[in-house]
Protein backbone atom coordinates (compact mmCIF):
# COMPACT_ATOMS: atom_id res chain seq x y z
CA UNK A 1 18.89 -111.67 135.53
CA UNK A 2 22.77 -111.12 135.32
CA UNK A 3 24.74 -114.12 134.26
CA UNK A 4 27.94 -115.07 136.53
CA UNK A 5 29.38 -116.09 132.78
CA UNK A 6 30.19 -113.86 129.94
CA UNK A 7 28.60 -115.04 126.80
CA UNK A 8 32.19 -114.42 125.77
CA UNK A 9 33.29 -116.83 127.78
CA UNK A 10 31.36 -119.54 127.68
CA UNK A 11 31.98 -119.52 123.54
CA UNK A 12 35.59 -119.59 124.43
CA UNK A 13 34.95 -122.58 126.91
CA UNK A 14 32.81 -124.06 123.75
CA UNK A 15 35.84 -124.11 121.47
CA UNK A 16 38.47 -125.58 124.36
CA UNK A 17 36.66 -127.13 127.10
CA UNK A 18 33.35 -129.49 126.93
CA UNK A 19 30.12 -128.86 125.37
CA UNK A 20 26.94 -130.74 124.91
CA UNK A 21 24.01 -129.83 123.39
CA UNK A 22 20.27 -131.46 123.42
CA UNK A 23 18.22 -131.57 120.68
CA UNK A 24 14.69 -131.92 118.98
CA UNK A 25 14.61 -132.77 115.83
CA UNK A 26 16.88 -130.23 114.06
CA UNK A 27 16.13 -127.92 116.73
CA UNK A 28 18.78 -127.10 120.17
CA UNK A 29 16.66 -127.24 122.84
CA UNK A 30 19.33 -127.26 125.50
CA UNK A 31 23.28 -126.65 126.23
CA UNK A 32 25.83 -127.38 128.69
CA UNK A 33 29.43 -126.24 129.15
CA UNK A 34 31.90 -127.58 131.34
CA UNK A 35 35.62 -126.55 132.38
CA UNK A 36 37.96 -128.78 133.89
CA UNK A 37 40.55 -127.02 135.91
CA UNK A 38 43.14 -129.65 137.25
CA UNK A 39 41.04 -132.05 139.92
CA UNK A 40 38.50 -129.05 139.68
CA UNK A 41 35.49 -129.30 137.06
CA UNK A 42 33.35 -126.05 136.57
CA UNK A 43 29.66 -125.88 134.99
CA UNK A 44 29.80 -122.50 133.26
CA UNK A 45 26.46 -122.60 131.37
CA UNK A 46 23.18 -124.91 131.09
CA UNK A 47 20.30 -123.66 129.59
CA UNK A 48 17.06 -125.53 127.86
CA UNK A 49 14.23 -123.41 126.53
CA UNK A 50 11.35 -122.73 128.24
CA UNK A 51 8.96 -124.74 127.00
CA UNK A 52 11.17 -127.87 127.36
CA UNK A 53 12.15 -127.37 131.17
CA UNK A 54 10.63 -129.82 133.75
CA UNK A 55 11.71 -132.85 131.72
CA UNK A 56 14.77 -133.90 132.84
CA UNK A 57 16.81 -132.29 130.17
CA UNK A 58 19.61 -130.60 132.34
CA UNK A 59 19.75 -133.37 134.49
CA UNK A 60 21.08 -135.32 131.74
CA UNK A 61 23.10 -132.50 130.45
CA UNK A 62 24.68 -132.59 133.29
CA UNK A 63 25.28 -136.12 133.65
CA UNK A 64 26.75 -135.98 130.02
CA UNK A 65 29.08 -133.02 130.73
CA UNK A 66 30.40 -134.83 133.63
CA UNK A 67 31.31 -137.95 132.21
CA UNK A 68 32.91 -136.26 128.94
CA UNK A 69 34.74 -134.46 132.04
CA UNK A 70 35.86 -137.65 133.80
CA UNK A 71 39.04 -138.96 132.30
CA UNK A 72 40.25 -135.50 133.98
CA UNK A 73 39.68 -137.19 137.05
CA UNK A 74 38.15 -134.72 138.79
CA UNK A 75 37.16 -134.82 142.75
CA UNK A 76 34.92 -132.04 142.32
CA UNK A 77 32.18 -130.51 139.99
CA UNK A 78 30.91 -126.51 140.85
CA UNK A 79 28.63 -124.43 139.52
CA UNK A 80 28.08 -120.83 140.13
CA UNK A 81 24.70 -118.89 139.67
CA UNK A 82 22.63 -115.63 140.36
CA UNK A 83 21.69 -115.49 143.82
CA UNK A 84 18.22 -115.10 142.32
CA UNK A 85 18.20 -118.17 140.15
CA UNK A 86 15.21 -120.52 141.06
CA UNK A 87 15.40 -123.17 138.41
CA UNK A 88 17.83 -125.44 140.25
CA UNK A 89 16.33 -128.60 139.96
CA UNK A 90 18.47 -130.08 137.42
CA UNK A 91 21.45 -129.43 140.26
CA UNK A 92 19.43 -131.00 142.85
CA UNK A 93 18.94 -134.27 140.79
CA UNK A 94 22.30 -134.68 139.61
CA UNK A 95 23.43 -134.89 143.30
CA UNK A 96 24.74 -131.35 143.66
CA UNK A 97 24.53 -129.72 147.28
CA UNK A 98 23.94 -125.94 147.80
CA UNK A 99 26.37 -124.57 149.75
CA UNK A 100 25.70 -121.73 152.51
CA UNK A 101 27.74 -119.19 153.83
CA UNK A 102 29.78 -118.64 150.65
CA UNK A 103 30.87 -115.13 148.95
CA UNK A 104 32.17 -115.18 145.66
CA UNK A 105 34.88 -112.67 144.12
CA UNK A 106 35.84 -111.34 140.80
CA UNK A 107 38.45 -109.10 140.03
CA UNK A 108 38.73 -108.19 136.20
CA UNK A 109 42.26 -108.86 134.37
CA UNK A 110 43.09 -105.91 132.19
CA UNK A 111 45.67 -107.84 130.00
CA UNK A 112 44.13 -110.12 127.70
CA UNK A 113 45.66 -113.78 126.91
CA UNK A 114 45.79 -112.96 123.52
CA UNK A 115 47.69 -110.17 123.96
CA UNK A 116 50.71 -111.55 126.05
CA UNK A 117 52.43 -113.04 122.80
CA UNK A 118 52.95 -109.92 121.23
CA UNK A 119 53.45 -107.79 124.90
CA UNK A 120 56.53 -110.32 125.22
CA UNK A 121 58.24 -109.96 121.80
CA UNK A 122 58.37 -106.24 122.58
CA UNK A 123 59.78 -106.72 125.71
CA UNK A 124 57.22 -105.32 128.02
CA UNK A 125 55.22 -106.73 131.19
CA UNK A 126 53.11 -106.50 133.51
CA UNK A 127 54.29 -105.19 136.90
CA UNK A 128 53.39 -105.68 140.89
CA UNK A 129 50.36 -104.12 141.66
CA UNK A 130 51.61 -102.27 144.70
CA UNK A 131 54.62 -100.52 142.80
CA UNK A 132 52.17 -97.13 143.62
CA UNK A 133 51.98 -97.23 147.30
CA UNK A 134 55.81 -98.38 147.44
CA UNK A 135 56.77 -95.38 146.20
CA UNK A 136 58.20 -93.69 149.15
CA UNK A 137 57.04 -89.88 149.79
CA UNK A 138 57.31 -87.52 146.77
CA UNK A 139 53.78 -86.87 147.24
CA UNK A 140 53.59 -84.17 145.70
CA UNK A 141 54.58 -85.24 142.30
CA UNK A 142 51.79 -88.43 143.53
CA UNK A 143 49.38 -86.50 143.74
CA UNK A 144 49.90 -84.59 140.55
CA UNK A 145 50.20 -87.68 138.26
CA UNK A 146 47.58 -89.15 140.03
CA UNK A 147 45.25 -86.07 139.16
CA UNK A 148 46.39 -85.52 136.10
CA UNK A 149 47.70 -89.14 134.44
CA UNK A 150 45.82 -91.93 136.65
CA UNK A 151 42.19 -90.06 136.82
CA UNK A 152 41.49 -89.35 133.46
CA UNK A 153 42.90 -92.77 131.87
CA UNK A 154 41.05 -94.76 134.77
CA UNK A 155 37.75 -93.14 134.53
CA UNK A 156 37.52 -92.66 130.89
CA UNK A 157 33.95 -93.12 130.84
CA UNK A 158 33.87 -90.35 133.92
CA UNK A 159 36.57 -88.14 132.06
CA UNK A 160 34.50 -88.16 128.76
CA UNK A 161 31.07 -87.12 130.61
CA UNK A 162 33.27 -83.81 131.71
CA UNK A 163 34.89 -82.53 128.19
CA UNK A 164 38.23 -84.39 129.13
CA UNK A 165 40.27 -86.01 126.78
CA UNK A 166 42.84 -88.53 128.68
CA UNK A 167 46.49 -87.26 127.87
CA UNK A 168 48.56 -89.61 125.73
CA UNK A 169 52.22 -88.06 126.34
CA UNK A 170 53.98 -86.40 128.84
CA UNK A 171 57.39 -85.82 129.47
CA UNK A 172 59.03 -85.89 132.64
CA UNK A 173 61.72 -83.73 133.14
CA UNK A 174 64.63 -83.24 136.46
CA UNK A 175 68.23 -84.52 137.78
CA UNK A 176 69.31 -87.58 137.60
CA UNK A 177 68.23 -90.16 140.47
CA UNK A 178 64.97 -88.37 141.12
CA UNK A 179 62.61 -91.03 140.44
CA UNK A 180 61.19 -90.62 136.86
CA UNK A 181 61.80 -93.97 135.94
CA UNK A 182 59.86 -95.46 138.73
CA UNK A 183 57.27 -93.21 138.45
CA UNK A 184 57.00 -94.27 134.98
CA UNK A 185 56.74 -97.95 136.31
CA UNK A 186 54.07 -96.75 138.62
CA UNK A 187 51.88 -95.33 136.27
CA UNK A 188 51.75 -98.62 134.73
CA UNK A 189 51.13 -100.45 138.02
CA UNK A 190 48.01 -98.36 139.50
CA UNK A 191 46.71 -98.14 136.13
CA UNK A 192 47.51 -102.25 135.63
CA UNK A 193 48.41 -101.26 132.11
CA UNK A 194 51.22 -103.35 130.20
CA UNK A 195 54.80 -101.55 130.42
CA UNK A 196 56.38 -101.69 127.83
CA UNK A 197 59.92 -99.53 127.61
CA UNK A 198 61.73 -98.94 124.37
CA UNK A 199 65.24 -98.69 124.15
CA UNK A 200 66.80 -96.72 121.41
CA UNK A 201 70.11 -98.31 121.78
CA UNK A 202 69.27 -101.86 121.44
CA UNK A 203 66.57 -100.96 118.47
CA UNK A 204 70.10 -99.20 116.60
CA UNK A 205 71.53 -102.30 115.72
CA UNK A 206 68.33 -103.21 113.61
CA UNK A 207 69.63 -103.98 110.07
CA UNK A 208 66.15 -101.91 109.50
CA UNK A 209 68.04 -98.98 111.13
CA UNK A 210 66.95 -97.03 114.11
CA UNK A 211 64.58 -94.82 112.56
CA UNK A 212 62.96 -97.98 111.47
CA UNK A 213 62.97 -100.06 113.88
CA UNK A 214 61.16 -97.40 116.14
CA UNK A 215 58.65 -97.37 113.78
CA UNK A 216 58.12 -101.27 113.43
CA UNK A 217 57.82 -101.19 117.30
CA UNK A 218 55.16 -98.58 117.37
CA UNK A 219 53.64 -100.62 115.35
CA UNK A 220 53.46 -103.33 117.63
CA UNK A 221 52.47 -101.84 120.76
CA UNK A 222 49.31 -100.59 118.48
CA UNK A 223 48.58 -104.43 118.51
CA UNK A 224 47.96 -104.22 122.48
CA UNK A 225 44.75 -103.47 123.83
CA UNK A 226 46.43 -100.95 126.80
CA UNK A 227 49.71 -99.80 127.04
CA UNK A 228 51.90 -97.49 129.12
CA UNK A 229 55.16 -96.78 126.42
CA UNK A 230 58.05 -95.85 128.39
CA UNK A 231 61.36 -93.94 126.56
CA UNK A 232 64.28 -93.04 129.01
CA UNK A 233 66.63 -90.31 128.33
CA UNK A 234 64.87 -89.42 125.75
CA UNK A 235 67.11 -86.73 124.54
CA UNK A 236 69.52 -89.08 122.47
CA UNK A 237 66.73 -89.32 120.18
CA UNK A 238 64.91 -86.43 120.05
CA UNK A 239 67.72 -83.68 120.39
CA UNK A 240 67.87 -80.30 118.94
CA UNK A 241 68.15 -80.97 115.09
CA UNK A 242 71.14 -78.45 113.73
CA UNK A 243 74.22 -78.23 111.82
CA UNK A 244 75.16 -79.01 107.98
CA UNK A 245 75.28 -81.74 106.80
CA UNK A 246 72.54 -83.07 109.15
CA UNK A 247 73.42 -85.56 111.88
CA UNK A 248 72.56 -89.49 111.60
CA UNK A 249 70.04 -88.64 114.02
CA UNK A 250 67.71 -86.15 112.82
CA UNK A 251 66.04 -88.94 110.73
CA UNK A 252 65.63 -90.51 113.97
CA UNK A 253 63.93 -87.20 115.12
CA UNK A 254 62.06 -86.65 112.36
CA UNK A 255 60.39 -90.37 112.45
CA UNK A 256 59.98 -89.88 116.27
CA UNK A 257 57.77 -86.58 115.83
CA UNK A 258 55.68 -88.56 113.19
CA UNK A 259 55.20 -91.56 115.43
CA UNK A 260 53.46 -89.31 118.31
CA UNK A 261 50.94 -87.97 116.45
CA UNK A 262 49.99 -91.17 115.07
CA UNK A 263 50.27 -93.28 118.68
CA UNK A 264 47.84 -90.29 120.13
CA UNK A 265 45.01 -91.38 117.98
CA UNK A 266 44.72 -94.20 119.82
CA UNK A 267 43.25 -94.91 123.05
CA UNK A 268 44.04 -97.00 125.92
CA UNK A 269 47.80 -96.09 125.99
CA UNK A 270 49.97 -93.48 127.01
CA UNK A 271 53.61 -92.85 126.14
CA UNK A 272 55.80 -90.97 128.99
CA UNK A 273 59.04 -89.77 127.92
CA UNK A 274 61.91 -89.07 130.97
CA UNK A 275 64.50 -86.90 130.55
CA UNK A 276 67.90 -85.53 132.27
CA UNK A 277 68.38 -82.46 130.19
CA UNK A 278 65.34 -81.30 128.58
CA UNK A 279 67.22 -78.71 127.57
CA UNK A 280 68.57 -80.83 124.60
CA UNK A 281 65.02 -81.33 123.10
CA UNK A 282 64.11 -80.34 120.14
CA UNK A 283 61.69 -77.33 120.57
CA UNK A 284 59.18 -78.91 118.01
CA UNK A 285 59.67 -81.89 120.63
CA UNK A 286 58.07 -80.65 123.10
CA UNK A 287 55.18 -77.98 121.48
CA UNK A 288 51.66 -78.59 122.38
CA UNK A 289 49.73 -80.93 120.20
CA UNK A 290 52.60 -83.80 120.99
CA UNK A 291 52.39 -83.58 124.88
CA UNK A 292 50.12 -83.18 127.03
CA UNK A 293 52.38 -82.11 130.23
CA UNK A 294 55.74 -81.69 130.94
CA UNK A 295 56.15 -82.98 134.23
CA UNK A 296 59.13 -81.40 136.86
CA UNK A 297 60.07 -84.31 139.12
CA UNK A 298 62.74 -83.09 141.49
CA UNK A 299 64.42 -83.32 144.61
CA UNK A 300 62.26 -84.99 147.98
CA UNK A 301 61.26 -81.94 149.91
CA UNK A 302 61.68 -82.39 154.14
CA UNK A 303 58.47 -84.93 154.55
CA UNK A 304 59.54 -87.10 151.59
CA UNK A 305 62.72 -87.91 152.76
CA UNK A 306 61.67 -89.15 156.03
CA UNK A 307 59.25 -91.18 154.47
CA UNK A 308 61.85 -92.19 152.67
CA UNK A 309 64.43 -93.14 155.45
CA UNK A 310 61.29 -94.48 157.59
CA UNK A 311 60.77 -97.18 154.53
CA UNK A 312 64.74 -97.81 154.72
CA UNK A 313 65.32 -98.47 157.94
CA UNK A 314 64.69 -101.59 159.59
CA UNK A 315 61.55 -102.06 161.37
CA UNK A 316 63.48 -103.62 164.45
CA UNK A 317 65.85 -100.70 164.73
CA UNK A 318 63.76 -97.39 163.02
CA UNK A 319 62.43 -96.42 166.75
CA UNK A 320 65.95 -96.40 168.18
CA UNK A 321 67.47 -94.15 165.31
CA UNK A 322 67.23 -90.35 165.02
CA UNK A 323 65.33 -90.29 161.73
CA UNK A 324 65.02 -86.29 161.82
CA UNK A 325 68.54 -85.74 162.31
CA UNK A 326 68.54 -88.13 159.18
CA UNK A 327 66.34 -86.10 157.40
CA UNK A 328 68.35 -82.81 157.70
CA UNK A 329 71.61 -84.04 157.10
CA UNK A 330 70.23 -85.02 153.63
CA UNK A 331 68.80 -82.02 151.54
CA UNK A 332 69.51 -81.82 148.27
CA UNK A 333 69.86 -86.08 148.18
CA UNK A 334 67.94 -87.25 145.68
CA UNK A 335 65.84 -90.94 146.42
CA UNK A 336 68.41 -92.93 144.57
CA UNK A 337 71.67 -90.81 146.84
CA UNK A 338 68.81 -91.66 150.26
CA UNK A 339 68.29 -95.43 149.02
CA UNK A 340 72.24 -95.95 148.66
CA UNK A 341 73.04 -94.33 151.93
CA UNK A 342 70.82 -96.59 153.80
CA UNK A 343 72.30 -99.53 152.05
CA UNK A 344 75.60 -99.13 152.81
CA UNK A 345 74.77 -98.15 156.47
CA UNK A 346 73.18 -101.42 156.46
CA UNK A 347 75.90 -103.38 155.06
CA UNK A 348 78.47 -101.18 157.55
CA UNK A 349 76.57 -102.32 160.10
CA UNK A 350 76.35 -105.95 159.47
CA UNK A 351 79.98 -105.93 158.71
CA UNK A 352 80.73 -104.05 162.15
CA UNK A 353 78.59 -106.64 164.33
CA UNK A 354 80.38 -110.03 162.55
CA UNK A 355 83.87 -108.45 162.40
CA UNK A 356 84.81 -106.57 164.93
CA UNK A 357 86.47 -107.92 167.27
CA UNK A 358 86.55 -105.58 169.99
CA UNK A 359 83.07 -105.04 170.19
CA UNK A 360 80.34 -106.28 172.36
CA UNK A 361 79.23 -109.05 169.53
CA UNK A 362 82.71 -110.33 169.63
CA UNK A 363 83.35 -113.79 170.25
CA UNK A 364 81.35 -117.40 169.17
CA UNK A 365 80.90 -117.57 165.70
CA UNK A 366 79.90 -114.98 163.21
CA UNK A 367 76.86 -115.96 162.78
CA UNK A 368 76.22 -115.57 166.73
CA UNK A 369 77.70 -112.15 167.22
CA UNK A 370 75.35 -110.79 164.49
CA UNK A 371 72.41 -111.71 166.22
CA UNK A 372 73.27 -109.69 168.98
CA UNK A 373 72.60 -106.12 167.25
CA UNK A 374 69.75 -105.67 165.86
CA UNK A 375 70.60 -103.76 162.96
CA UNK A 376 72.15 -100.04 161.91
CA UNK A 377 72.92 -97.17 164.55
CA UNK A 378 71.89 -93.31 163.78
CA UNK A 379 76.08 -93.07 163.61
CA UNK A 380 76.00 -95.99 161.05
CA UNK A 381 73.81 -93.67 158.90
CA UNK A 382 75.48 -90.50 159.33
CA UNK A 383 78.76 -92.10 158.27
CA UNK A 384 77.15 -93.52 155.19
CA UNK A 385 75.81 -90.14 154.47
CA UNK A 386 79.15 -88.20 155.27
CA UNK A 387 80.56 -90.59 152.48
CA UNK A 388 77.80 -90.13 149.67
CA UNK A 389 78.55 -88.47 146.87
CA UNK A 390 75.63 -86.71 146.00
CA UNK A 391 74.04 -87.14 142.15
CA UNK A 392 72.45 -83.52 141.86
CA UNK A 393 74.75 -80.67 142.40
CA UNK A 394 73.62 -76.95 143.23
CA UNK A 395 74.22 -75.69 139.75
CA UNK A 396 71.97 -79.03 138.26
CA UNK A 397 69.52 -77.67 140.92
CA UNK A 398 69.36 -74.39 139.60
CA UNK A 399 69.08 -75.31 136.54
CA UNK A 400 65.95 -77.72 136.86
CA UNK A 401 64.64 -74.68 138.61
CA UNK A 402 64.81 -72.17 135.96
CA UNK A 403 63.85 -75.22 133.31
CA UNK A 404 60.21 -75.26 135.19
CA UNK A 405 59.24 -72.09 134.57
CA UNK A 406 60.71 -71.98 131.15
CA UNK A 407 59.55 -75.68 129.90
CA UNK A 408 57.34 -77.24 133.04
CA UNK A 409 53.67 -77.92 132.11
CA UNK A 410 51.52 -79.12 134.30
């Protein structure tokens, strides 16, 4: 029969919460554990041996438990069980009532108490859960990472039966604004993996130095049970090494291209790297045997932006505006140029229904005359669009495009 409780557990209730035992002799013939949870108690094991049940022995466990429990002052006492369990009497004669018509629910934490200490000296946490499905379109590059990233690290067990060894780097490469940072972020999320970003140019001002202090933080993270490692424009410390006398920073690149090989022996983590200019990289950077892929993430193709603008736009107003002439007037925006065009429509908008005077808000207070439109017009958004400035010009684009047949692996 499956326990509800972890043996695990119920040692760790042992230690903090309240125990009793029964005994013969020198001999345990019984136990009890109980957790007090605010005005909430919780049996989470009684047990007597065989031989000794039908004598009243986890009846008085019980009893005992419960009035260790008491100066809690708990309104409540619980105890969950196997569907299957028979042997309730000790329940039914310490005044407990089976209830009917009740489901109960578990859902596993991946990040252990233990390990939250340590995951917030280095900075790192634990995001939202739904930071996958909010990412708006791009579903190409989803599905990749997904396939790719997700599967393997998810289904270890799965992954393992199949020859495949779960990646532990990648690199993703494209312009700036494109996204790599939150996909990063995602990762973390639908894997519910710590994230846990490392930033070169805080770690410089170590008295350790930088090279150092990378090393004392990869250090750390080996600490946590799961990790997803997250390094943002990489490039500033992993950059082609050249030039006599060598730079400052080619120590920095050197200890860098010894950490990897190190952090891939262990499982349960992955680091993802993002870059603007992968270009810059040193070539022994980026060489099999350090990463796994080298991910392209680049501009939203036609059905990502309009998911994009259709997450944007108000829900009151998104029926009323001409989201396809939307979608064509933006090629070649990346998310973050699509995300600040909708803003400042937004604002324009709210600004245009408070302020102006002449139009059909006007009058009462501003409060009032806001109320009467319900939010931006398809002009509001093609004016914010007109006055964009686009992140990712045609020569970047190029670029990216040549750098994923030269460097892409995927």
């Amino acid at each position: 029969m499956e326990p509800v409780y972890a043996l695990s557990e119920v040692l760790a209730s042992c230690e903090k919460d309240h125990a009793v035992v029964a005994v013969q002799g020198e001999q345990v013939v019984g136990a009890a554990v109980g957790r007090a949870a605010h005005d909430q108690g919780w049996i989470v094991f009684l047990a007597t041996l065989p031989e000794f049940r039908g004598r009243g022995i986890g009846t008085s466990l019980l009893a005992s438990v419960e009035n260790r429990m008491a100066p809690h002052g708990l309104n409540k006492l619980s105890a969950l069980m196997p569907e299957s369990e028979t042997r309730v009497e000790a329940f039914l004669g310490r005044g407990f009532v089976l209830k009917k018509n009740l489901r109960y629910f578990e859902r596993k934490i991946p990040v252990q108490r233990q390990e939250l200490e340590p995951l917030s000296q280095l900075g790192g946490r634990i995001l939202a859960r739904d930071l996958w499905e909010n990412v708006a379109g791009m579903r190409r590059e989803k599905e990749l990472l997904e396939r790719r990233l997700v599967l393997p690290l998810a289904e270890a067990d799965l992954a393992d039966e199949y020859g495949v060894v779960p990646p532990r780097a990648v690199v993703l490469f494209g312009p700036p604004g494109t996204g790599k940072t939150t996909f990063a972020k995602a990762i973390a999320s639908r894997l519910e993996w710590p994230f846990v970003e490392v930033f070169p140019s805080r770690l410089a001002a170590d008295p350790q130095g930088l090279a150092g202090a990378l090393r004392e933080t990869f250090l750390e993270i080996a600490e946590l049970e799961h990790a997803v490692v997250f390094i943002d424009e990489v490039e500033e410390i992993a950059s082609q090494r050249s030039g006599e006398p060598p730079s400052p920073l080619q120590g920095v690149t050197n200890e860098l291209l010894k950490i990897i090989p190190a952090f891939r022996e262990q499982p349960g983590r992955i680091l993802v790297c993002a870059t603007n200019f992968i270009r810059a990289l040193d070539s022994a950077f980026l060489r099999h045997g350090r990463f796994d892929y080298v991910i392209p993430i680049g501009l939203p193709d036609r059905q990502a932006r309009e998911a994009m603008w259709q997450r944007f736009i108000p829900a009151a107003v998104v029926d009323d505006v001409d989201v396809e002439l939307l979608v064509d007037r933006t090629e070649g925006f990346s998310p973050a140029d699509i995300e600040y065009a909708a803003r400042s429509a937004s604002q324009r908008a709210l600004e245009k229904a408070v302020y102006d005077d002449g139009g059909a808000a006007s009058g009462g207070d501003p409060a009032s005359r806001a109320a009467v439109r319900k939010g931006p017009s398809t002009q509001d958004y093609l004016d914010a669009i007109r006055d964009t400035r686009t992140t990712v010009s045609d020569e970047v684009h190029q670029d990216f495009l040549e750098d994923i047949d030269a460097l892409g692996r995927v």
